[in-house]
Protein backbone atom coordinates (compact mmCIF):
# COMPACT_ATOMS: atom_id res chain seq x y z
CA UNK A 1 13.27 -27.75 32.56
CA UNK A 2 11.97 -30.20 35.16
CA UNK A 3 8.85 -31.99 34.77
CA UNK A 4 6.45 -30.67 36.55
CA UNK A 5 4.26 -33.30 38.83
CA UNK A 6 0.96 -34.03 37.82
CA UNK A 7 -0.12 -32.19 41.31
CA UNK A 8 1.02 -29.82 43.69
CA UNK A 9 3.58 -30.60 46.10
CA UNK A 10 1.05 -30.44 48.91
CA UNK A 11 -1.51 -33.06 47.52
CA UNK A 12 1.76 -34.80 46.67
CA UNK A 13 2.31 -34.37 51.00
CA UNK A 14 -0.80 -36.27 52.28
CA UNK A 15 0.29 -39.88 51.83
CA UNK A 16 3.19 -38.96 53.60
CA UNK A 17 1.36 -36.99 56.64
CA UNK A 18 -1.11 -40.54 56.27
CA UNK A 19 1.76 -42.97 56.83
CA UNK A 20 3.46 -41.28 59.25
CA UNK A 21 1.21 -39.75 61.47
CA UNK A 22 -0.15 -43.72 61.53
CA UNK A 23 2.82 -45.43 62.58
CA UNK A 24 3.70 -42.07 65.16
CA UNK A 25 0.38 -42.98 66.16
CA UNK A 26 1.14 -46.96 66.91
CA UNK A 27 5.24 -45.93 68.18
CA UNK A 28 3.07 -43.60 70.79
CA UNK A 29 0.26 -45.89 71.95
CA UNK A 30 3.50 -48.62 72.72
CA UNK A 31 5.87 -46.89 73.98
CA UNK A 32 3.49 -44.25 76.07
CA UNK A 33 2.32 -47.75 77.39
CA UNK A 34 5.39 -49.04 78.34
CA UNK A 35 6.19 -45.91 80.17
CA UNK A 36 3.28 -45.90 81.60
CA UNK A 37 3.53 -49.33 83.05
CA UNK A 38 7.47 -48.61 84.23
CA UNK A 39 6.53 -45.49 85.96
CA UNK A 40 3.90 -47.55 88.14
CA UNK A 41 6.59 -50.45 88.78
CA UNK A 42 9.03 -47.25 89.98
CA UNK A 43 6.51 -46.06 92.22
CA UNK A 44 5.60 -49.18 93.61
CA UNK A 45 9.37 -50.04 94.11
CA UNK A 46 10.48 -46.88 95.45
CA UNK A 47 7.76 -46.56 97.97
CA UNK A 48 7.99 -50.13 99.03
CA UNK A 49 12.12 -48.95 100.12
CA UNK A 50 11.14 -45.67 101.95
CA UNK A 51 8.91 -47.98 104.00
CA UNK A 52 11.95 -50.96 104.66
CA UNK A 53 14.81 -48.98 104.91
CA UNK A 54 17.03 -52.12 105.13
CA UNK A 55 16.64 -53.27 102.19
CA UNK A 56 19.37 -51.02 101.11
CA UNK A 57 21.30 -53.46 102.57
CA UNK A 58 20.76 -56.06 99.98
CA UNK A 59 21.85 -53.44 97.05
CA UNK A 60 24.94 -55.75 96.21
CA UNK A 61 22.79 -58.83 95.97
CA UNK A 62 20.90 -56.59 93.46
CA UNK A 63 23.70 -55.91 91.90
CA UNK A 64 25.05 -58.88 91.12
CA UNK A 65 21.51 -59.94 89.73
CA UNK A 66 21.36 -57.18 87.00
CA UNK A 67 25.04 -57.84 86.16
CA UNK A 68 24.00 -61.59 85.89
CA UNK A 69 20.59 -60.80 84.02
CA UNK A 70 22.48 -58.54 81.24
CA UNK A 71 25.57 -60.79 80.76
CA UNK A 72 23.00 -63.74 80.29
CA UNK A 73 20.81 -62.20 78.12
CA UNK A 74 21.75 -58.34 77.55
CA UNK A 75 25.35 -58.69 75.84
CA UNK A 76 23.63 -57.19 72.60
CA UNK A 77 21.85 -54.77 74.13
CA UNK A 78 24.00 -53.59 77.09
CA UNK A 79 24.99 -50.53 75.22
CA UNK A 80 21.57 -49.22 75.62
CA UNK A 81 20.39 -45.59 74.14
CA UNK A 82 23.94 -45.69 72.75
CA UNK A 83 23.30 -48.66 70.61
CA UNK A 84 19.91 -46.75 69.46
CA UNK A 85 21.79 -43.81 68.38
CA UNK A 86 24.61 -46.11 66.79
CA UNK A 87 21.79 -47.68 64.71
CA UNK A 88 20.42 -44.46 63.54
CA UNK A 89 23.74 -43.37 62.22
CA UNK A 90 24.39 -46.49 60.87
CA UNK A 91 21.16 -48.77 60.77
CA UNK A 92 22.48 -52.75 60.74
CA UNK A 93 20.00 -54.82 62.66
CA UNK A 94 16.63 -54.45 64.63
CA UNK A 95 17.47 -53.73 68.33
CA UNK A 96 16.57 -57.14 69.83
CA UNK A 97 13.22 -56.85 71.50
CA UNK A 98 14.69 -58.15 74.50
CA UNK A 99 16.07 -54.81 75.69
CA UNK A 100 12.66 -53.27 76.63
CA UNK A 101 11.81 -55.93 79.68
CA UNK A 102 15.30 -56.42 80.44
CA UNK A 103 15.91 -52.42 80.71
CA UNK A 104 12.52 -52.44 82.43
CA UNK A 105 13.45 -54.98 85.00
CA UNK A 106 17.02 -54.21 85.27
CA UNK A 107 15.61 -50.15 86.06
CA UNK A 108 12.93 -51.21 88.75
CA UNK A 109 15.42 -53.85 90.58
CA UNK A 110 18.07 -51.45 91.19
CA UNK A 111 15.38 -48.42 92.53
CA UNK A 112 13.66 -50.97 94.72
CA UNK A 113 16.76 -51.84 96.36
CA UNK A 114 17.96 -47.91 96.49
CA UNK A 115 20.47 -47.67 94.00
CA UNK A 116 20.81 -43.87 92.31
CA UNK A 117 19.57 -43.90 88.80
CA UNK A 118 17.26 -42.23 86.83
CA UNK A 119 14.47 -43.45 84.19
CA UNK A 120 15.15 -41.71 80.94
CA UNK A 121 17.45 -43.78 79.56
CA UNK A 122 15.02 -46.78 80.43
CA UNK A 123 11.71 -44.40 78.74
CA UNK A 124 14.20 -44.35 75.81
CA UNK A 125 15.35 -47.64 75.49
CA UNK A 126 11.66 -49.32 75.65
CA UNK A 127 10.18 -46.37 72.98
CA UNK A 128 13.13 -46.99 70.45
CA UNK A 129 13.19 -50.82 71.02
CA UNK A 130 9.06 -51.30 70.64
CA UNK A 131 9.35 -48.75 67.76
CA UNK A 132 11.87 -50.46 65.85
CA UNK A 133 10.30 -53.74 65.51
CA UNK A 134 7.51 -52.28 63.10
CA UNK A 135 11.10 -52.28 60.88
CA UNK A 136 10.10 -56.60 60.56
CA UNK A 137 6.34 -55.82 60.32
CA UNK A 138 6.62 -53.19 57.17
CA UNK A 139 9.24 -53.85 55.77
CA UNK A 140 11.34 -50.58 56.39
CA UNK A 141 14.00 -49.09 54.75
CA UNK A 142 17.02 -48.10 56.52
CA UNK A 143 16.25 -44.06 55.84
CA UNK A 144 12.63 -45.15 57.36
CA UNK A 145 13.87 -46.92 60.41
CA UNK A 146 15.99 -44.35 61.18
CA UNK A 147 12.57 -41.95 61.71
CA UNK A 148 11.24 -44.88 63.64
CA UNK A 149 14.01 -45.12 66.11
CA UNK A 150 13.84 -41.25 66.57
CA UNK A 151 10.36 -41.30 66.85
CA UNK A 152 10.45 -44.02 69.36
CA UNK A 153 13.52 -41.70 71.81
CA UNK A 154 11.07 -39.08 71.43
CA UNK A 155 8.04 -40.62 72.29
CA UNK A 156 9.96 -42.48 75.70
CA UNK A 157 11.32 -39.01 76.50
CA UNK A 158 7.66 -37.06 76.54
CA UNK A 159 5.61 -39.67 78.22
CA UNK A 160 8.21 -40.52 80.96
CA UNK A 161 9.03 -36.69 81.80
CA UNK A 162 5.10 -35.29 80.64
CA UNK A 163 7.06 -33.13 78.16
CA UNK A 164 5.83 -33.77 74.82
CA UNK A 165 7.35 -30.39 72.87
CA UNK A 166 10.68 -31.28 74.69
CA UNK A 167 10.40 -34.94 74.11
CA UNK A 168 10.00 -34.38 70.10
CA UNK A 169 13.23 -31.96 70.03
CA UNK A 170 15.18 -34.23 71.99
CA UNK A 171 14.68 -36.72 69.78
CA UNK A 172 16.00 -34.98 66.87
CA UNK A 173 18.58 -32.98 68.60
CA UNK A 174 20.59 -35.77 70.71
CA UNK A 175 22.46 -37.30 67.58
CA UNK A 176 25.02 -34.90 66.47
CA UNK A 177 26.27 -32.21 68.74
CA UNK A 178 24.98 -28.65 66.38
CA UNK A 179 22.73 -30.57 64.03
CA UNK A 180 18.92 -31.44 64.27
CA UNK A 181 17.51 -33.78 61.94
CA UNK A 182 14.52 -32.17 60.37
CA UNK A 183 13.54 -35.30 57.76
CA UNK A 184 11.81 -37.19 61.04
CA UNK A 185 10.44 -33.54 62.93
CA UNK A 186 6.61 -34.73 62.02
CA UNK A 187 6.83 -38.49 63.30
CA UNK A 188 8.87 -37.00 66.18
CA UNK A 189 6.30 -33.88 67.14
CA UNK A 190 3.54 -36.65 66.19
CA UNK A 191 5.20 -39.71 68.39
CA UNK A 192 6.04 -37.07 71.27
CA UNK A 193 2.72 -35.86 72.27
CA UNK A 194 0.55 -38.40 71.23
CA UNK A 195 2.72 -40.78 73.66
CA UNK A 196 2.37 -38.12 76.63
CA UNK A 197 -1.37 -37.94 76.29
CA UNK A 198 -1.32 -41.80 76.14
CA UNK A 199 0.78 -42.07 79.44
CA UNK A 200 -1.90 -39.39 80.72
CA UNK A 201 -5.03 -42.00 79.46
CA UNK A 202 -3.38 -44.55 81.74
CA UNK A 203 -3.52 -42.60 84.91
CA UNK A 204 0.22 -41.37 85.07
CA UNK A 205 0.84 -37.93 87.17
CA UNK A 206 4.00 -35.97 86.75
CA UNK A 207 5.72 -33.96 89.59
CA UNK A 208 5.22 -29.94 89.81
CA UNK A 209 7.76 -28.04 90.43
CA UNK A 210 6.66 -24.34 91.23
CA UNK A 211 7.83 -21.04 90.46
CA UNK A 212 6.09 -18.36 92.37
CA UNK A 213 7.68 -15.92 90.30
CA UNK A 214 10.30 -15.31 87.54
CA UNK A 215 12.52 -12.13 87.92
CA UNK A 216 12.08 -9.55 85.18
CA UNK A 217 14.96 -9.82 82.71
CA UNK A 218 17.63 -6.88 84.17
CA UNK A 219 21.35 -6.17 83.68
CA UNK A 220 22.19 -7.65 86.42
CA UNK A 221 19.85 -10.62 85.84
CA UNK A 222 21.28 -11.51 82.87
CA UNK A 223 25.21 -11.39 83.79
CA UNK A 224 24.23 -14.00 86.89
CA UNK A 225 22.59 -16.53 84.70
CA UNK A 226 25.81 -16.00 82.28
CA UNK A 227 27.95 -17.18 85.32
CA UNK A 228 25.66 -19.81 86.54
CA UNK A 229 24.97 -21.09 82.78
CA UNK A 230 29.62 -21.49 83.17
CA UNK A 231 28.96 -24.03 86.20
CA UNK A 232 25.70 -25.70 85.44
CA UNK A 233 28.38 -26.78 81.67
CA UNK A 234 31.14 -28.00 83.95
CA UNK A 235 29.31 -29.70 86.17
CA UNK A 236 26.96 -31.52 83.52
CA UNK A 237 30.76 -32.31 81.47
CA UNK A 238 32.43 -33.33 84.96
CA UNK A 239 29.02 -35.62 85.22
CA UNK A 240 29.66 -36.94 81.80
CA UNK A 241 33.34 -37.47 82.38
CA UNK A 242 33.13 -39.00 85.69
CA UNK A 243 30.35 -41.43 84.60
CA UNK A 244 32.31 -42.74 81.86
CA UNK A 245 35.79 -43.07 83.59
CA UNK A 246 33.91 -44.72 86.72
CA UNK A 247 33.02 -47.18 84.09
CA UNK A 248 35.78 -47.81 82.31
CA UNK A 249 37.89 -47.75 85.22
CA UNK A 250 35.20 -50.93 87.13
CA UNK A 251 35.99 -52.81 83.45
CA UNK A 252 39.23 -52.47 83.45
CA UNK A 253 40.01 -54.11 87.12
CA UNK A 254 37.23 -56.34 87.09
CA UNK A 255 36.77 -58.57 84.60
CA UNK A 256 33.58 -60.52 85.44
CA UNK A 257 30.64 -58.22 84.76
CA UNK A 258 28.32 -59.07 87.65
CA UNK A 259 30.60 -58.51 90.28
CA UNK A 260 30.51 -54.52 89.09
CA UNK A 261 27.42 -53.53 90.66
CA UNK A 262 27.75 -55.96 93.13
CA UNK A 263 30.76 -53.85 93.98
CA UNK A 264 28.94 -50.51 93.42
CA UNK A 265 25.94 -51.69 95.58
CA UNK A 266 28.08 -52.11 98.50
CA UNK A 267 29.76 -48.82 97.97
CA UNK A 268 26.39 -47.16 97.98
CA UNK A 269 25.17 -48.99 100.91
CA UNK A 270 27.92 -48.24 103.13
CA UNK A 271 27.53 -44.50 101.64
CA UNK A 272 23.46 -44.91 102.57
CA UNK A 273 24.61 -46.21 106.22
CA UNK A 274 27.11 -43.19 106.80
CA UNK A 275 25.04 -39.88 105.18
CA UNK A 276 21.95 -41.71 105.08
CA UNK A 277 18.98 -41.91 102.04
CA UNK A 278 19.22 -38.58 100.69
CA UNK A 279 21.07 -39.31 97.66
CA UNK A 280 19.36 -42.55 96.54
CA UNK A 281 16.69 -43.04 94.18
CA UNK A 282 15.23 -40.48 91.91
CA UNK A 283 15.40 -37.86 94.65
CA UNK A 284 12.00 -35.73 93.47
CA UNK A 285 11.24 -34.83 97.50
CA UNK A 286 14.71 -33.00 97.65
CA UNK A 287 14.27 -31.68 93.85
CA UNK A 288 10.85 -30.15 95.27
CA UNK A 289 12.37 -28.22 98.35
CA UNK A 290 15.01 -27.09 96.20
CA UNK A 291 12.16 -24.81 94.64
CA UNK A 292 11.22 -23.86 97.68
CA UNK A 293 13.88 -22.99 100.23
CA UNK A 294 17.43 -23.39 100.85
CA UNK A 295 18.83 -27.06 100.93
CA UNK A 296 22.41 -27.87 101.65
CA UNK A 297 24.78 -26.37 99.39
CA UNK A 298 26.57 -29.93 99.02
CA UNK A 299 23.51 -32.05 98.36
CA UNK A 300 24.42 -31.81 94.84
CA UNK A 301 27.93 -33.47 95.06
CA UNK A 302 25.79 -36.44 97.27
CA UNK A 303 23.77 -36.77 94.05
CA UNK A 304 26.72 -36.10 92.17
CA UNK A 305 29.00 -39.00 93.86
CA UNK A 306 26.03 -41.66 94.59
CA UNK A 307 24.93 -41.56 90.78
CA UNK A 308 28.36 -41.92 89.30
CA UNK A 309 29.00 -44.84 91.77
CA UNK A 310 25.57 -46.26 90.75
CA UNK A 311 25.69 -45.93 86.67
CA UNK A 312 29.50 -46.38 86.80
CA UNK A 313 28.93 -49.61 87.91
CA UNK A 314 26.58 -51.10 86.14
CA UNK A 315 23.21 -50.22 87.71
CA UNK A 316 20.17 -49.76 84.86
CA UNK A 317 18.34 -47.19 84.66
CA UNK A 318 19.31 -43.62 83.15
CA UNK A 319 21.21 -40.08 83.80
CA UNK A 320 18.61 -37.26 83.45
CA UNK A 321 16.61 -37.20 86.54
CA UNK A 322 19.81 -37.46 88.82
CA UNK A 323 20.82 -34.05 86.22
CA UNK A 324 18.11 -32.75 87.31
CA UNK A 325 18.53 -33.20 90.93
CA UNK A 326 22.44 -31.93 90.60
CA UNK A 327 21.25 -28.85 88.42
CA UNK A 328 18.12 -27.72 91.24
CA UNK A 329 20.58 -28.04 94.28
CA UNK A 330 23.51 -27.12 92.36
CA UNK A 331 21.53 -23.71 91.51
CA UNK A 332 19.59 -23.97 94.81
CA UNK A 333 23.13 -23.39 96.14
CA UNK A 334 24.20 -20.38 93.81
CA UNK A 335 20.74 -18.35 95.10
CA UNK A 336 22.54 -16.52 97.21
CA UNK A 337 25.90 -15.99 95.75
CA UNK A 338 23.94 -14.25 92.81
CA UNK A 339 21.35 -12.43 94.44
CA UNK A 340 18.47 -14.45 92.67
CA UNK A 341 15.56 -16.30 93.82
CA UNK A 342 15.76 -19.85 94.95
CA UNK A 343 13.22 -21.25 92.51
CA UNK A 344 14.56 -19.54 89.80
CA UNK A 345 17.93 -20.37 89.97
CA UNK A 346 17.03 -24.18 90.71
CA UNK A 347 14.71 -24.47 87.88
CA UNK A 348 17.72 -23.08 85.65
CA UNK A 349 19.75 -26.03 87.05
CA UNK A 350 17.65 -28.34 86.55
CA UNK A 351 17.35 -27.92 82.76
CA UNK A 352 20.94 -26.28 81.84
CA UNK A 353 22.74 -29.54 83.49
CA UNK A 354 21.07 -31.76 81.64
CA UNK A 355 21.50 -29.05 78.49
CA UNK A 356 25.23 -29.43 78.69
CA UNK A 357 25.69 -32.86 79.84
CA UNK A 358 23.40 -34.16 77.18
CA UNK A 359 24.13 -31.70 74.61
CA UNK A 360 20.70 -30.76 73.57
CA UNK A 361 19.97 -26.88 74.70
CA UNK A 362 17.04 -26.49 72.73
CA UNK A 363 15.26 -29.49 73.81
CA UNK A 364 16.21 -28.23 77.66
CA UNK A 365 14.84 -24.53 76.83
CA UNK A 366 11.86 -26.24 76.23
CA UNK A 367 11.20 -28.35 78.91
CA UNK A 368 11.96 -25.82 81.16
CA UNK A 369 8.99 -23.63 79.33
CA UNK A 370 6.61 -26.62 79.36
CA UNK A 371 7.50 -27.45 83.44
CA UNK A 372 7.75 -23.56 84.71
CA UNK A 373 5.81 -21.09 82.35
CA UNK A 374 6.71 -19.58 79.31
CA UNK A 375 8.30 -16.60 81.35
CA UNK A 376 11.31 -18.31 81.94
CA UNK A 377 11.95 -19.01 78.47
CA UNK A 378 14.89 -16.07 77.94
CA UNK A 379 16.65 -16.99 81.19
CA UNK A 380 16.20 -20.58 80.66
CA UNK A 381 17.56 -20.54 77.16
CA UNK A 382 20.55 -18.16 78.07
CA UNK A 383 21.62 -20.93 80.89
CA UNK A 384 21.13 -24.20 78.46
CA UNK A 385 23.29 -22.46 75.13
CA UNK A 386 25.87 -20.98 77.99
CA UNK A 387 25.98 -24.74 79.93
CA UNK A 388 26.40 -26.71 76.50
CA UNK A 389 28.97 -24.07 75.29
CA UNK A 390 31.14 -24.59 78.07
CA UNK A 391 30.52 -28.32 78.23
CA UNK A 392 32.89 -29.00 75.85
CA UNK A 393 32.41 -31.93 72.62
CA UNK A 394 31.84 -34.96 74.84
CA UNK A 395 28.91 -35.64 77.00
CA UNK A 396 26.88 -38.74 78.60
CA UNK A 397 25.95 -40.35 75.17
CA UNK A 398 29.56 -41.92 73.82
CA UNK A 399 27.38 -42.80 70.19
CA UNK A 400 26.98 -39.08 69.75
CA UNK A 401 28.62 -37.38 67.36
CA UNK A 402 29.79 -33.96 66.89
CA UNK A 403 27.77 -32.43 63.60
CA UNK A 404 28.89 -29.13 63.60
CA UNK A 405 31.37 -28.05 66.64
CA UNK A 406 30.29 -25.56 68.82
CA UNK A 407 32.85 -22.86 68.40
CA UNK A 408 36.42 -22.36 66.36
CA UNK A 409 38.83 -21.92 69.43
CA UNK A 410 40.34 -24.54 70.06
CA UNK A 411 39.45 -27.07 66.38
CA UNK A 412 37.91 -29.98 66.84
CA UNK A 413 37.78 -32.48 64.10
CA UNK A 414 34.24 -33.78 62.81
CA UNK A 415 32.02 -35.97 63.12
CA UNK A 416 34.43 -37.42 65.70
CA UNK A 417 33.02 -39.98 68.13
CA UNK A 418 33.44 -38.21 71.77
């Protein structure tokens, strides 16, 4: 027989709740901070560029500057959330503390000057980077610094978004396609919304996107989110794909790392000059009339083409937000194809993109219950499991693995790196 503990296992529990609802506590007041301070900078810097237009002009110069700044100082960190998630899997050293001002910086520069990027990935970086240097300051262990670093993703992802719930799943769910990693759900649920109502404490306001009114769940209903879940998958894997071929195809041809963006930036400028600002930025004005009446049914492919220019080149700053903007025009545009409401169908978008693109359908069913009412929560799940299904095993994080694959036909061979 074993020996049985002096006390129960739940007395046995409360050092552990102490410890880690402590250092959730500290990974949430710095990295709720941090976003905090970013999402001011991107306001500042976006609204500066609506009001001189030319400065788009000087995109390449921009450019050039983050490609300088990173292969100065960034060659160890370049990888960004990838190198996070390759540390998790296989913890080596502390992510150089250098990444969170230079992915701060890097993020801001190429907004200001109009590239189109989004600010997860930068939320992410800064949360995983401040979180893992308490590794140094208590002496971690590698099983402990890998709740650290998840805690740290999570806590970016709520406070930059105002997600929390969605922010602690993501977190645990972007690792392994088809596995979640319950040992770290506590620090994560702990890191998440304590970092959200930190961001809140320092004044930050999230965007609303509205729903009037969600359509009661019919036959009919159903059968049209099961064909729009099929296109929001391929276009979040098409994303994915295009994103990392842009990128492989700008190293390949062009060997000195600056002159990438500086490259891109002119491509999007001369874009910018020809179909104008649209497609630039984070794009939250056209996200908003999405919700609210028809937009053009090829702003998405703008969004589309502009970001994978942008990232594909070298810009800083993240995927997500330009997923959303794709998924709520993309869906925007299937409205009337399926006979559903405009809001509806473009707050389905904006979640099930970024579901199958990213891989992580249950942190995207959430959000979308947190941003638009628990009433969407059937729909919204039905479009994020169909999206990632037919999203295939790869998706816009390279250090993510496949845990479990998502169906038998055809085999895929695990844990394979997509």
């Amino acid at each position: 027989m074993k020996k049985l503990s002096r006390y129960p296992e739940q007395i046995a529990l409360l050092p552990y709740i102490g410890k880690w609802t402590a250092l959730a506590g500290l990974i949430a007041v710095l990295s709720g901070t941090a976003s905090a301070l970013f999402l001011f900078a991107l306001d500042a810097a976006t609204n500066w560029r609506e009001s001189h237009r030319w400065i788009i002009w000087l995109l390449p110069l921009a450019g050039f500057a983050v490609g300088w700044l990173y292969l100065k100082l960034g060659s160890s960190v370049e990888a960004g959330n990838n190198l996070l998630i390759d540390e998790i899997h296989d913890p080596k050293n502390v992510v150089p503390l250098r990444m969170a001002p230079l992915v701060l910086v890097g993020t801001v520069v190429s907004h200001w000057f109009g590239a189109s990027v989004g600010r997860e990935g930068t939320a992410v970086q800064m949360g995983g980077t401040l979180a893992d240097q308490l590794t140094h300051i208590f002496r971690l262990r590698h099983a402990e610094r890998r709740i650290v670093l998840m805690a740290g993703i999570s806590a970016g992802f709520a406070s930059v978004f105002g997600t929390p719930l969605a922010g602690a799943i993501f977190g645990l769910e972007v690792l392994a396609i088809g596995r979640l990693r319950y040992d770290a759900i506590f620090p994560c649920m702990v890191a998440a919304i304590a970092a959200d109502q930190v961001g809140m404490a320092w004044g930050v306001h999230h965007t609303h996107y509205a729903i009037s009114s969600i359509a009661p769940i019919t036959l009919w209903g159903v059968a049209a989110v099961l064909v729009a879940g099929i296109v929001f998958g391929l276009a979040g894997m098409a994303f994915a794909k295009s994103t990392h071929a842009a990128s492989a195809f700008m190293k390949r041809h062009i060997a000195y790392a600056p002159l990438r963006p500086m490259i891109g930036g002119a491509v999007v400028a001369l874009a910018v000059w020809w179909l104008g600002t649209r497609y630039i930025g984070l794009g939250i004005p056209v996200m908003v009339e999405a919700f609210q009446q028809p937009v053009a049914p090829w702003d998405f492919l703008g969004k589309f083409a502009f970001t994978v220019a942008s990232l594909g080149s070298g810009f800083k700053g993240g995927e997500v937000t330009p997923l959303f903007y794709i998924g709520a025009t993309l869906g925007n545009a299937l409205a009337p194809l399926l006979h559903l409401p405009f809001a509806l169908l473009a707050g389905l978008g904006f979640v099930a993109v970024f579901a199958g693109a990213a891989n992580t359908p249950l942190a995207s069913t959430i959000m979308a219950i947190e941003l638009f009412g628990p009433q969407i929560g059937p729909y919204a799940a039905l479009a994020c499991v169909v999206a990632y299904l037919f999203s295939g095993h790869s998706g816009i994080y390279r250090a993510q693995r496949v845990g479990l694959i998502k169906h038998r036909l055809p085999p895929v061979a695990r844990d394979r790196k997509p």
